[in-house]
Structures are given as structure tokens and as C-alpha cells.
PDB file of N, CA and C in Angstrom:
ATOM      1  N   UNK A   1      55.473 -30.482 -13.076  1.00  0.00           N
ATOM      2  CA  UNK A   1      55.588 -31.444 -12.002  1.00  0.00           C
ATOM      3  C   UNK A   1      55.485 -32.841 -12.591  1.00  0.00           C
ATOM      4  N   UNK A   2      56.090 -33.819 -12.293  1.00  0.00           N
ATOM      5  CA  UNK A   2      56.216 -35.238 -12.543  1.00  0.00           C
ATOM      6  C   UNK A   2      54.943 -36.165 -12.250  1.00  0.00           C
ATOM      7  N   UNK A   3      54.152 -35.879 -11.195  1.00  0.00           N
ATOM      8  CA  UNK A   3      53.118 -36.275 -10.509  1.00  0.00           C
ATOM      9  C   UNK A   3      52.119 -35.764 -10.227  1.00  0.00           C
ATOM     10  N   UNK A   4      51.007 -35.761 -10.559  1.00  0.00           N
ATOM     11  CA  UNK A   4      49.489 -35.762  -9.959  1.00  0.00           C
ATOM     12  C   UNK A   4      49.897 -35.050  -8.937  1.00  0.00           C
ATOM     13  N   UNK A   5      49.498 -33.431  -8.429  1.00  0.00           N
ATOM     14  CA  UNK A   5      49.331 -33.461  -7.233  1.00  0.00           C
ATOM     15  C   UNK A   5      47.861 -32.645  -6.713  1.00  0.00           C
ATOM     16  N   UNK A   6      47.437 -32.753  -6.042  1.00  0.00           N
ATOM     17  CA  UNK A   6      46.338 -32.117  -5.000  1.00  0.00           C
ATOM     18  C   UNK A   6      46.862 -30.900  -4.471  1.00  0.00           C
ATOM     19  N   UNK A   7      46.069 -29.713  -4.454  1.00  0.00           N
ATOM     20  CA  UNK A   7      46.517 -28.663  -3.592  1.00  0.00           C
ATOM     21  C   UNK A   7      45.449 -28.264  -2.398  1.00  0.00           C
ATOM     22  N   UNK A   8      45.359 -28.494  -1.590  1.00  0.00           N
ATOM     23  CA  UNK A   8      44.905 -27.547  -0.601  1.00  0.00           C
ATOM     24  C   UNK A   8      44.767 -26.570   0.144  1.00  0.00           C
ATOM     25  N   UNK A   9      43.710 -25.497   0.304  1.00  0.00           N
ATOM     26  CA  UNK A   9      43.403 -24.531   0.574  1.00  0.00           C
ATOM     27  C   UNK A   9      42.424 -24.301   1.663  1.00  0.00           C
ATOM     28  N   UNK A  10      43.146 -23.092   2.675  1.00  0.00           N
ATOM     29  CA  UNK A  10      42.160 -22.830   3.769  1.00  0.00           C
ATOM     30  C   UNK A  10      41.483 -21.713   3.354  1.00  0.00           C
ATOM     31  N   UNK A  11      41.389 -21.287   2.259  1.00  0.00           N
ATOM     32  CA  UNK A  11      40.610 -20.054   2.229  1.00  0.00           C
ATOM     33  C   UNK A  11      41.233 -18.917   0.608  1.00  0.00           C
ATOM     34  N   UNK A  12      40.555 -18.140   1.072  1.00  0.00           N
ATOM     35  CA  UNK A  12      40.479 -16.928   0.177  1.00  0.00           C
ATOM     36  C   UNK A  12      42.150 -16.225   1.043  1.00  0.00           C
ATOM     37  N   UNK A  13      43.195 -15.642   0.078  1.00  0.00           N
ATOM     38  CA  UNK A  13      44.057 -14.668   0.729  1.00  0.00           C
ATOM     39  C   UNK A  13      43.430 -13.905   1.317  1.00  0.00           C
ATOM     40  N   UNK A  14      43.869 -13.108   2.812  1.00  0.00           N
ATOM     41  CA  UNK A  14      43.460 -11.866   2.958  1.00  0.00           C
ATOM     42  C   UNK A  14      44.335 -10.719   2.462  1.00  0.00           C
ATOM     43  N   UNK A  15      45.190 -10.757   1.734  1.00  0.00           N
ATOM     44  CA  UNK A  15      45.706  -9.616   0.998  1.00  0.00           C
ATOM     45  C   UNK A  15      44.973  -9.744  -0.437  1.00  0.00           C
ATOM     46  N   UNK A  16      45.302 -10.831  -1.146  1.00  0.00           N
ATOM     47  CA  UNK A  16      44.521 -10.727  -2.316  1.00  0.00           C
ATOM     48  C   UNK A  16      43.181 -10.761  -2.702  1.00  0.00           C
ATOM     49  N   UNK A  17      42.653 -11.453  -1.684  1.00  0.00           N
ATOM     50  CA  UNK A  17      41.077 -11.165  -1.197  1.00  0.00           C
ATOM     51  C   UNK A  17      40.371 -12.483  -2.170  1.00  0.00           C
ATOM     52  N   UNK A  18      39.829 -12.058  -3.439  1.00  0.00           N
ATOM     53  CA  UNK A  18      39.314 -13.787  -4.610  1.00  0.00           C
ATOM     54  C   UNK A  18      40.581 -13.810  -5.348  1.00  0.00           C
ATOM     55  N   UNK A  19      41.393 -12.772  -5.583  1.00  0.00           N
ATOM     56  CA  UNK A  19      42.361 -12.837  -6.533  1.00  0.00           C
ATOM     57  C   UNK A  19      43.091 -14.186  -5.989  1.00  0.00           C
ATOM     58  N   UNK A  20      43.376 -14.550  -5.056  1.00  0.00           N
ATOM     59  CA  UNK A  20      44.440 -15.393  -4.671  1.00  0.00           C
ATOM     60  C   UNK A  20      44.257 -16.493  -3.570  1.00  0.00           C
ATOM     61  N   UNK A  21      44.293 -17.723  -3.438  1.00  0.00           N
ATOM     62  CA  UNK A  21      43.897 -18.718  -2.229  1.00  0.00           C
ATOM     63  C   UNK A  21      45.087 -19.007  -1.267  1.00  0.00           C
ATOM     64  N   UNK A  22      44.394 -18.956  -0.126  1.00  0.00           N
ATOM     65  CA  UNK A  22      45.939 -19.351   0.739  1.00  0.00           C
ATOM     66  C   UNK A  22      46.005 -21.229   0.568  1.00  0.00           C
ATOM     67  N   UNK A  23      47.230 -21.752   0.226  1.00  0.00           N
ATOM     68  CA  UNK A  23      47.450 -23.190   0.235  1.00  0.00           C
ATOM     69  C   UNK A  23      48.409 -23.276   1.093  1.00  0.00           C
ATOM     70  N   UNK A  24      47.793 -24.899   1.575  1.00  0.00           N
ATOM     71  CA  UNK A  24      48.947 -25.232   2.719  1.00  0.00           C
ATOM     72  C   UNK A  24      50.082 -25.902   1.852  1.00  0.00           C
ATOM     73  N   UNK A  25      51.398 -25.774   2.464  1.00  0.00           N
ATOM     74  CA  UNK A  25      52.357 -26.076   1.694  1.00  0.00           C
ATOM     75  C   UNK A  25      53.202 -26.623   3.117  1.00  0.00           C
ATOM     76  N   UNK A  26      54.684 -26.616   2.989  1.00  0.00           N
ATOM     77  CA  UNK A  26      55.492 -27.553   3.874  1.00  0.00           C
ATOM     78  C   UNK A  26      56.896 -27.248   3.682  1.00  0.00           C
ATOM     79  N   UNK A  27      57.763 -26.687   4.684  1.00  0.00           N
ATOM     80  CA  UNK A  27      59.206 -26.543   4.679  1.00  0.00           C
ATOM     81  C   UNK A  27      59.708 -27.862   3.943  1.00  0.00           C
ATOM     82  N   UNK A  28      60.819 -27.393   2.716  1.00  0.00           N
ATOM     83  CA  UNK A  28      61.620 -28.214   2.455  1.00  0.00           C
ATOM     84  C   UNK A  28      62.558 -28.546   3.681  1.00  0.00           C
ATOM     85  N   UNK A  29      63.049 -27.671   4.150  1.00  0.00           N
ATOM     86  CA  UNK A  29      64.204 -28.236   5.055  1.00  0.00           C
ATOM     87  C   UNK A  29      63.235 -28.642   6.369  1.00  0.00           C
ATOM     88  N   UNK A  30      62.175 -28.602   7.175  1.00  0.00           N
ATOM     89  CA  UNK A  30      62.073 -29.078   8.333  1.00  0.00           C
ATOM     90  C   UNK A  30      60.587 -29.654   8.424  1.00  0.00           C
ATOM     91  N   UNK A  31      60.108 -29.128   7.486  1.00  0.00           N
ATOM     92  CA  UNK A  31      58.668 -30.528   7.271  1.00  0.00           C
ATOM     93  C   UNK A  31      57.758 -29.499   7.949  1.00  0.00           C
ATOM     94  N   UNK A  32      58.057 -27.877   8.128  1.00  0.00           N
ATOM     95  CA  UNK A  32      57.093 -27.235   9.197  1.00  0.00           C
ATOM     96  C   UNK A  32      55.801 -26.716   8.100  1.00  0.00           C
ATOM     97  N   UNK A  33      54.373 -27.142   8.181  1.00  0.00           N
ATOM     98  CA  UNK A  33      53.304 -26.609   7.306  1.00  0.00           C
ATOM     99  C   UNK A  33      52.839 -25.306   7.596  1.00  0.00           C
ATOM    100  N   UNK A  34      52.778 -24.652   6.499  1.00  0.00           N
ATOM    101  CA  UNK A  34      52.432 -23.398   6.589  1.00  0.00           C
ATOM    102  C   UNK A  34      51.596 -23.130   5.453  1.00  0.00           C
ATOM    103  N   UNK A  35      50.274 -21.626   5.737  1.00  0.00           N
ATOM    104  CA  UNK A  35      49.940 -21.150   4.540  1.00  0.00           C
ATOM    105  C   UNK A  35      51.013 -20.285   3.403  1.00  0.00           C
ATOM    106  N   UNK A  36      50.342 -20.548   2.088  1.00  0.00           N
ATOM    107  CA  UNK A  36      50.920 -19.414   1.874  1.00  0.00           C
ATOM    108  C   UNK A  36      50.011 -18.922   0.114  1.00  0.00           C
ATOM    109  N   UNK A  37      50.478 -17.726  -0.015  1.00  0.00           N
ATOM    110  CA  UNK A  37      48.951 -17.287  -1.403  1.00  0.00           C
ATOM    111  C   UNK A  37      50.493 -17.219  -2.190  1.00  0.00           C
ATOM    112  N   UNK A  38      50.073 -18.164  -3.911  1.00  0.00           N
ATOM    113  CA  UNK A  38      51.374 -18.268  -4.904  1.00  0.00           C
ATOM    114  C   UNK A  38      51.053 -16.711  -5.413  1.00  0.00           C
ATOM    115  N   UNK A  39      49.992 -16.053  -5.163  1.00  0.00           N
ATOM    116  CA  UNK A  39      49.676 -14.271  -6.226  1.00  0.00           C
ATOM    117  C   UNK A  39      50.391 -13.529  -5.233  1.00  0.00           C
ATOM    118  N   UNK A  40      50.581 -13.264  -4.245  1.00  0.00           N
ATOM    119  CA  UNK A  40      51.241 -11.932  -3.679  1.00  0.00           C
ATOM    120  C   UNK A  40      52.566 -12.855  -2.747  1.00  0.00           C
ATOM    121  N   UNK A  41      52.802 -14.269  -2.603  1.00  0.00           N
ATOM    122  CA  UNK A  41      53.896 -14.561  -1.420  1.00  0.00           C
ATOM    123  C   UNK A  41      53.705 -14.070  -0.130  1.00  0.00           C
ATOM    124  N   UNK A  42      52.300 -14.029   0.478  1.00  0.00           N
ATOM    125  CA  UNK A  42      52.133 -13.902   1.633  1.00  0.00           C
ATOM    126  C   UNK A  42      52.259 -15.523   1.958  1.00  0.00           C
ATOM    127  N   UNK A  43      52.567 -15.493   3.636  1.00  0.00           N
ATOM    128  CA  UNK A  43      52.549 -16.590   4.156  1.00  0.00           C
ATOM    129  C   UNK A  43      52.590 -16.816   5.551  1.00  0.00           C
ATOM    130  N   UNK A  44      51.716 -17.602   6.223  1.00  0.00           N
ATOM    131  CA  UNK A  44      51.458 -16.882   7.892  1.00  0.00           C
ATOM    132  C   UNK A  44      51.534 -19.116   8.319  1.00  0.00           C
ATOM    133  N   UNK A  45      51.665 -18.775   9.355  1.00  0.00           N
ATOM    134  CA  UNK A  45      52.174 -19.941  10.635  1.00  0.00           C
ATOM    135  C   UNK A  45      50.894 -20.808  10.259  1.00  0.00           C
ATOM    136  N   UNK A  46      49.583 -20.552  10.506  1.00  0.00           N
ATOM    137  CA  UNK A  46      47.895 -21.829  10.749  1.00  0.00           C
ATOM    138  C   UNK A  46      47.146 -20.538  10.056  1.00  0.00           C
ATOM    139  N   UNK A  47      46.076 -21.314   9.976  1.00  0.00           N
ATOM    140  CA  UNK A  47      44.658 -21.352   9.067  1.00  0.00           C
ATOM    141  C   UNK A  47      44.029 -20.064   9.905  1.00  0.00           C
ATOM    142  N   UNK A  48      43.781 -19.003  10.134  1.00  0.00           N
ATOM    143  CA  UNK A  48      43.183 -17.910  10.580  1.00  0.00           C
ATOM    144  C   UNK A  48      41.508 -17.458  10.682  1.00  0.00           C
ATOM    145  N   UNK A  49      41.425 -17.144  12.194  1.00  0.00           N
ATOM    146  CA  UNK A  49      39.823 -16.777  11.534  1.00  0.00           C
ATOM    147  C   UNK A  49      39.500 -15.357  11.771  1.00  0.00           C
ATOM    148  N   UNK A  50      39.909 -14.193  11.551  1.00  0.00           N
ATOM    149  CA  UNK A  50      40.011 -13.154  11.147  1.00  0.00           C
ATOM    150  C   UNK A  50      40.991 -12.364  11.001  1.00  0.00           C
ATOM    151  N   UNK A  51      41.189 -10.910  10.407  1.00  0.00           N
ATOM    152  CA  UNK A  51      42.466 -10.035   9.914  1.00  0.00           C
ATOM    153  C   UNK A  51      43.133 -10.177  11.563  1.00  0.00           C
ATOM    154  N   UNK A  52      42.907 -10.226  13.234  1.00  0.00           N
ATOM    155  CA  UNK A  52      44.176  -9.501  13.403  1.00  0.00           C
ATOM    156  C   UNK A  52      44.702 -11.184  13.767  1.00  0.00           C
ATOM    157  N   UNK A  53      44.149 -12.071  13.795  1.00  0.00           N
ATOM    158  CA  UNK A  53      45.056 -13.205  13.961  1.00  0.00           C
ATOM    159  C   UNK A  53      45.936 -13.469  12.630  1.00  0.00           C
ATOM    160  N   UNK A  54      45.221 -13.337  11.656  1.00  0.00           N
ATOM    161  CA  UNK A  54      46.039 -13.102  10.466  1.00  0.00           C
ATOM    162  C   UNK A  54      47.668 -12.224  10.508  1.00  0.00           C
ATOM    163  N   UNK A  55      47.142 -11.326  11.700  1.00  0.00           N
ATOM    164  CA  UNK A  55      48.409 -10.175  11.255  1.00  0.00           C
ATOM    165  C   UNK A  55      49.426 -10.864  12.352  1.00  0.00           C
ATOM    166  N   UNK A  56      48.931 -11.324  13.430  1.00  0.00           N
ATOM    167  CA  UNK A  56      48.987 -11.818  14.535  1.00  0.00           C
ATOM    168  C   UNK A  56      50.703 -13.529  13.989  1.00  0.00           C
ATOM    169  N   UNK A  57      49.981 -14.051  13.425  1.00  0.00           N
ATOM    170  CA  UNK A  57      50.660 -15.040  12.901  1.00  0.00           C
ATOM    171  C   UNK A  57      51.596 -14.535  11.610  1.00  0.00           C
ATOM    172  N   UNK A  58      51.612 -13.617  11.120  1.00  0.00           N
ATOM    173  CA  UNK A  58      51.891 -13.884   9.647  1.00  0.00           C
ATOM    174  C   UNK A  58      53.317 -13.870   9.541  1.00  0.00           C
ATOM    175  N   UNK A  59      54.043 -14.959   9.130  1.00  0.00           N
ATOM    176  CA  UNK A  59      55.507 -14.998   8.843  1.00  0.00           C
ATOM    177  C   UNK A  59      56.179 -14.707   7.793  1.00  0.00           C
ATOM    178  N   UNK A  60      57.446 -14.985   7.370  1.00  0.00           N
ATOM    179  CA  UNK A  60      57.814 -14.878   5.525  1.00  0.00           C
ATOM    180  C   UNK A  60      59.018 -15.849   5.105  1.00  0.00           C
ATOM    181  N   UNK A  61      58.801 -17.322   5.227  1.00  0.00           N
ATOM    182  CA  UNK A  61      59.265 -17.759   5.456  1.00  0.00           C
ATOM    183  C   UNK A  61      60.093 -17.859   3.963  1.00  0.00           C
ATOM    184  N   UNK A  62      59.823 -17.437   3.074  1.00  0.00           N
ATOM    185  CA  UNK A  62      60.820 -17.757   1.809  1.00  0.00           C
ATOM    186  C   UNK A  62      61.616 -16.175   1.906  1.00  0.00           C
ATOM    187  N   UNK A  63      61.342 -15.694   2.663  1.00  0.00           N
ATOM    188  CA  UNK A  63      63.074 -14.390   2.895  1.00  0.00           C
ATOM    189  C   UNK A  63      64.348 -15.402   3.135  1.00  0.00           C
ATOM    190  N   UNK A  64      63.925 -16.359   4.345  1.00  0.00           N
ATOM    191  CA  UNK A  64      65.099 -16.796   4.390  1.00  0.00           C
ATOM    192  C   UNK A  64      65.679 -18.403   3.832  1.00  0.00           C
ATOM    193  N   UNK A  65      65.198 -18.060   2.534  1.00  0.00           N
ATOM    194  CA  UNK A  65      65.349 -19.355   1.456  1.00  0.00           C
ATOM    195  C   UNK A  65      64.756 -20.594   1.545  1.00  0.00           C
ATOM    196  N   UNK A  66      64.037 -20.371   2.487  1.00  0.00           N
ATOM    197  CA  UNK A  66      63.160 -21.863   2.699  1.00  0.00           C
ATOM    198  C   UNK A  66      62.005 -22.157   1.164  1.00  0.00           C
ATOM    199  N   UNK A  67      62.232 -23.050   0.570  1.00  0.00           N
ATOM    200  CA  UNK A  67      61.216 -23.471  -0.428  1.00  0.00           C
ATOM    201  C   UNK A  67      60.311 -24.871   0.100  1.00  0.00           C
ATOM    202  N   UNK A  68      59.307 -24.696  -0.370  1.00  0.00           N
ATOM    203  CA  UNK A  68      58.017 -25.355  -0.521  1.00  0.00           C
ATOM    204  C   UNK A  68      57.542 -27.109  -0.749  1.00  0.00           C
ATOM    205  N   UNK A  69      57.166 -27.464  -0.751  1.00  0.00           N
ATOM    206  CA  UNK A  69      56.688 -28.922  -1.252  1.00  0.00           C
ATOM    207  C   UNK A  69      55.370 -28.985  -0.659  1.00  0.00           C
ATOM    208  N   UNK A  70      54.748 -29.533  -1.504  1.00  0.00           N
ATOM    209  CA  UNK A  70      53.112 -29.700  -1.352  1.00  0.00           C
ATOM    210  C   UNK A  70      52.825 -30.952   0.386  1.00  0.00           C
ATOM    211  N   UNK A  71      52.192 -30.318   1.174  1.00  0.00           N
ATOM    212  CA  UNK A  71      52.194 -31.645   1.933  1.00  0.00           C
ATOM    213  C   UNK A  71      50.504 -32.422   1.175  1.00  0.00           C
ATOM    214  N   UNK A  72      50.938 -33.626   2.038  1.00  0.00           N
ATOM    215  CA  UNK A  72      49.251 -34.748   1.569  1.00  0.00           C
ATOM    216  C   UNK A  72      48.041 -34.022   2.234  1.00  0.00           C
ATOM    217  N   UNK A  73      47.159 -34.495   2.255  1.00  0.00           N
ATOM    218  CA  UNK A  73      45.770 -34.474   2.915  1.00  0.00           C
ATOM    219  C   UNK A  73      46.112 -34.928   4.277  1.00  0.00           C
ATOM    220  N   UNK A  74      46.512 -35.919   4.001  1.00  0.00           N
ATOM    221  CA  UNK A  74      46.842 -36.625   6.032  1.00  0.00           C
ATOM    222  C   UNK A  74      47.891 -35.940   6.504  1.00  0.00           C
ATOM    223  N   UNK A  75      49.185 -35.407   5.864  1.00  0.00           N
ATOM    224  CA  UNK A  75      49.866 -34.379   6.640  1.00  0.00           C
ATOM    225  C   UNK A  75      49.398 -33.356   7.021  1.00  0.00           C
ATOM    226  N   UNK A  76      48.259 -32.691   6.385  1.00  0.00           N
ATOM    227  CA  UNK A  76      47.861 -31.656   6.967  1.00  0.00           C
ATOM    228  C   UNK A  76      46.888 -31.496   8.049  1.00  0.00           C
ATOM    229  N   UNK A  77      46.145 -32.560   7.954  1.00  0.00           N
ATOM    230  CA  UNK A  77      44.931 -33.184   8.980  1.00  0.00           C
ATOM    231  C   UNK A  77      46.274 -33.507  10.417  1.00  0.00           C
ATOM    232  N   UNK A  78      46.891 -34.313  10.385  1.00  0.00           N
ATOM    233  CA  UNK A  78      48.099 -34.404  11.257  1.00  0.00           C
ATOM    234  C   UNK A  78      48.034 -33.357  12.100  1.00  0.00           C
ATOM    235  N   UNK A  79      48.196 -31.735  11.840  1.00  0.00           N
ATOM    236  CA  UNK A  79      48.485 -30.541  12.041  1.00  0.00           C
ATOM    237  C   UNK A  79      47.329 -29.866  12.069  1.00  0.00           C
ATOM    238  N   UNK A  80      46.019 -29.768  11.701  1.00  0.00           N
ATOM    239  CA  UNK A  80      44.864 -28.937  11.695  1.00  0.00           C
ATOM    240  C   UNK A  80      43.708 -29.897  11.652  1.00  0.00           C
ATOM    241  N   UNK A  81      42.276 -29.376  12.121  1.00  0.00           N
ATOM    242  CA  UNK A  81      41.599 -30.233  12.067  1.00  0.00           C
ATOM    243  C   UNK A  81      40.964 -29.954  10.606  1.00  0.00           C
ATOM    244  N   UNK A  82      39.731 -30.792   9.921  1.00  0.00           N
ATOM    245  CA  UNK A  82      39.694 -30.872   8.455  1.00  0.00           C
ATOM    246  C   UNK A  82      38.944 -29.697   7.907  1.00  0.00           C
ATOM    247  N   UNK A  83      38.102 -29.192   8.911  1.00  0.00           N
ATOM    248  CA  UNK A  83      37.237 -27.913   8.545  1.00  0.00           C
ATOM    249  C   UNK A  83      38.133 -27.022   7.845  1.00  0.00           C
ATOM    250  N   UNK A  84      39.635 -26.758   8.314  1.00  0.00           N
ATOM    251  CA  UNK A  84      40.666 -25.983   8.037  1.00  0.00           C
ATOM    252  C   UNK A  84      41.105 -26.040   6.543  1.00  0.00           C
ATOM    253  N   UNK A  85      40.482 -27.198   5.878  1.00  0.00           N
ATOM    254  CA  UNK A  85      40.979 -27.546   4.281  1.00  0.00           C
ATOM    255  C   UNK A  85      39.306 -26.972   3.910  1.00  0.00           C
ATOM    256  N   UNK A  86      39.607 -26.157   3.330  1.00  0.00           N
ATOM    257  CA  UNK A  86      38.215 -25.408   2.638  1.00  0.00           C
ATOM    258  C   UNK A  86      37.956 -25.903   0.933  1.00  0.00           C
ATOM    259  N   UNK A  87      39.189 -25.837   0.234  1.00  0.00           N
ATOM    260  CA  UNK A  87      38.748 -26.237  -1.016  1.00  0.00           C
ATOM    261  C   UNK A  87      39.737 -27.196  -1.169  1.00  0.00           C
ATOM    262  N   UNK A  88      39.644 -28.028  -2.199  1.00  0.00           N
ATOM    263  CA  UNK A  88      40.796 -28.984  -3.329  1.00  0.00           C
ATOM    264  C   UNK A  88      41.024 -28.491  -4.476  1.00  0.00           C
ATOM    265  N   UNK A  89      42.064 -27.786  -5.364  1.00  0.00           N
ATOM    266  CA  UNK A  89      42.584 -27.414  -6.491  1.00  0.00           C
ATOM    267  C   UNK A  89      43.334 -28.940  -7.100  1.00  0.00           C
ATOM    268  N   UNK A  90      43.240 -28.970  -8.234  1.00  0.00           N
ATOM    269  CA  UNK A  90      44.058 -29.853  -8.971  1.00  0.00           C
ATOM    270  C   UNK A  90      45.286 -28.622  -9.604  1.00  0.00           C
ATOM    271  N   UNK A  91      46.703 -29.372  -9.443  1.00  0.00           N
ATOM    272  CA  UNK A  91      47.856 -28.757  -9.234  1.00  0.00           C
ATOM    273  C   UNK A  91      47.551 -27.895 -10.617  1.00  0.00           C
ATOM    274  N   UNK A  92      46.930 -28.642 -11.993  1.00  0.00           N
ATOM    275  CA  UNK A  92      47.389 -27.841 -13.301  1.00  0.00           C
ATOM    276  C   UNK A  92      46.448 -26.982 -13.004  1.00  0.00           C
ATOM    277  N   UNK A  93      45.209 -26.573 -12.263  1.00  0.00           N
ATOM    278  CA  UNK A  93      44.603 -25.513 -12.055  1.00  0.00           C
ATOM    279  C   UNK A  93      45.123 -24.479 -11.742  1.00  0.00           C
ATOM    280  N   UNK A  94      46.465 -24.304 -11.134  1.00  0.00           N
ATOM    281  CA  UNK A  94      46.809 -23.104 -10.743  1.00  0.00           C
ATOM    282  C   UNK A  94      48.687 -23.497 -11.903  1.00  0.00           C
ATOM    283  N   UNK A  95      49.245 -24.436 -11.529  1.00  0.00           N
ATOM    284  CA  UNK A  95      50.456 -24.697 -12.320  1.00  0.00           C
ATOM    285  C   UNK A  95      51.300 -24.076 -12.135  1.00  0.00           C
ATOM    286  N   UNK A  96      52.761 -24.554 -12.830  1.00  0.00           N
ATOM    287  CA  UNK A  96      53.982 -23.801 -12.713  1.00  0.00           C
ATOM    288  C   UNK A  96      54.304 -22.239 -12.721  1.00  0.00           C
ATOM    289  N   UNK A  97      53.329 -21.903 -13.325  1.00  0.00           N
ATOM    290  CA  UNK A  97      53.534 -20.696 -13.750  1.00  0.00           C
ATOM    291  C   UNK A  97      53.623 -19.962 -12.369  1.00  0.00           C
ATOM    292  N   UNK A  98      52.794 -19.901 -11.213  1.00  0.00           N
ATOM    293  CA  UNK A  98      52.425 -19.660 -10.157  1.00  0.00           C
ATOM    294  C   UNK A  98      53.503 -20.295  -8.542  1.00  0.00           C
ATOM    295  N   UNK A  99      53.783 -21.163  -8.962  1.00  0.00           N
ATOM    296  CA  UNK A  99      54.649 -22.209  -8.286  1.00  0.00           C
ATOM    297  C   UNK A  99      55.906 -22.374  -8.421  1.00  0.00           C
ATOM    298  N   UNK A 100      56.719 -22.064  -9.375  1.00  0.00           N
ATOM    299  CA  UNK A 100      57.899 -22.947  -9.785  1.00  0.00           C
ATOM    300  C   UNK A 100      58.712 -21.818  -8.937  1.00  0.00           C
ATOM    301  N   UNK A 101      58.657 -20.372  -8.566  1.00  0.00           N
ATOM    302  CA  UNK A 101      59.573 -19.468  -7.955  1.00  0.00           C
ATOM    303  C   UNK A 101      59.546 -20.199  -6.585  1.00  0.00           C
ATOM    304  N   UNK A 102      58.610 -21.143  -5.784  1.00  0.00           N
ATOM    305  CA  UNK A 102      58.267 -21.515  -4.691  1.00  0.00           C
ATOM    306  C   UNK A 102      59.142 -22.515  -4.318  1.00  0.00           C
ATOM    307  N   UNK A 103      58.772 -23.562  -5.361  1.00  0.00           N
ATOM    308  CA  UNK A 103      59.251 -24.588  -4.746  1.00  0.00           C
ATOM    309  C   UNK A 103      60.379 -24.824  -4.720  1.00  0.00           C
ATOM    310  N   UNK A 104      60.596 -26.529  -3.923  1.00  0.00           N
ATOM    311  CA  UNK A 104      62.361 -26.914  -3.682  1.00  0.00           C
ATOM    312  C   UNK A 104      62.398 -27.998  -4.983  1.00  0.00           C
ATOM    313  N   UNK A 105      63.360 -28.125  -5.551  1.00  0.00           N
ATOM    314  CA  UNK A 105      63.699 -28.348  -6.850  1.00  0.00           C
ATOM    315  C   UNK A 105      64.898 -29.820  -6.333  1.00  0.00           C
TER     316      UNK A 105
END
């Protein structure tokens, strides 16, 4: 990546459980924020507070070619309130390796 970025996270995956964090991320084509875990490509609609709302919401939005871009801190606050951002990752903490199948280029 060219730039410094921040990642944010509402939590632990519930498929991958510690293996994997859900981060909020952001339609390239329509700006819509969504979770999603870079270890298994799960990815669900808002921030969940147990399995069946989890199952309840859960979408897949890169089936139909939609890729990724990190939103800010204030885009996501915009859309959720802040309790909903659980941790801060620095981007090389997790890195391309994890990301680059994701994003919009």
C-alpha cells in the first residue's frame, strides 16, 4: 500500500473464532461498509452481537466482484456507533499478504 493505513475491527470472526478479526471495510463501487474476516472471506452487512444475528445478516459480497477499500474512523462512526470499533490494527500488522485478493486496485 502507498499510505499509512489504520484498520478497524469489530471483533473476533465468528467462523475463525482468534484465528481471524472481522474489519470494517467499504464497497469500491457504492461506498456501502461492511464487515469482513481477510482468513476465511466471510463478510456480513453491521457489527453483530451474537451467532444468529450473525447468520441473520451475513452477506458475500465479493461473489459478485465487489472489492474493498479501507473506510476512515469517521466513515465508520458515520454508520455505527464507536463501541462497534473494538480494536485498531496498523495495516503492516496484518498486510498484503492477507489483503491484496480483496482489494480494488
Amino acid at each position: 500500500m502507498s499510505s499509512p493505513v489504520t484498520l478497524y475491527s469489530a471483533g473476533d470472526c465468528p467462523v475463525c473464532l482468534w484465528l481471524g478479526a472481522m474489519f470494517f471495510a467499504k464497497s469500491h463501487v457504492d461506498g456501502a461498509l461492511f464487515l469482513m474476516c481477510p482468513h476465511c472471506g466471510i463478510t456480513c452487512a453491521r457489527p453483530f452481537r451474537d451467532v444468529e444475528q450473525f447468520i441473520e445478516d451475513k452477506i458475500n459480497r465479493f461473489t459478485s466482484g465487489v472489492r474493498m477499500v479501507f473506510p476512515t474512523r469517521e466513515e465508520i462512526l458515520a454508520v455505527v456507533p464507536e463501541r462497534d470499533i473494538v480494536r485498531e490494527y496498523p495495516y503492516e500488522e496484518w498486510g498484503d499478504d492477507w489483503f491484496k485478493s480483496y482489494l480494488a486496485t
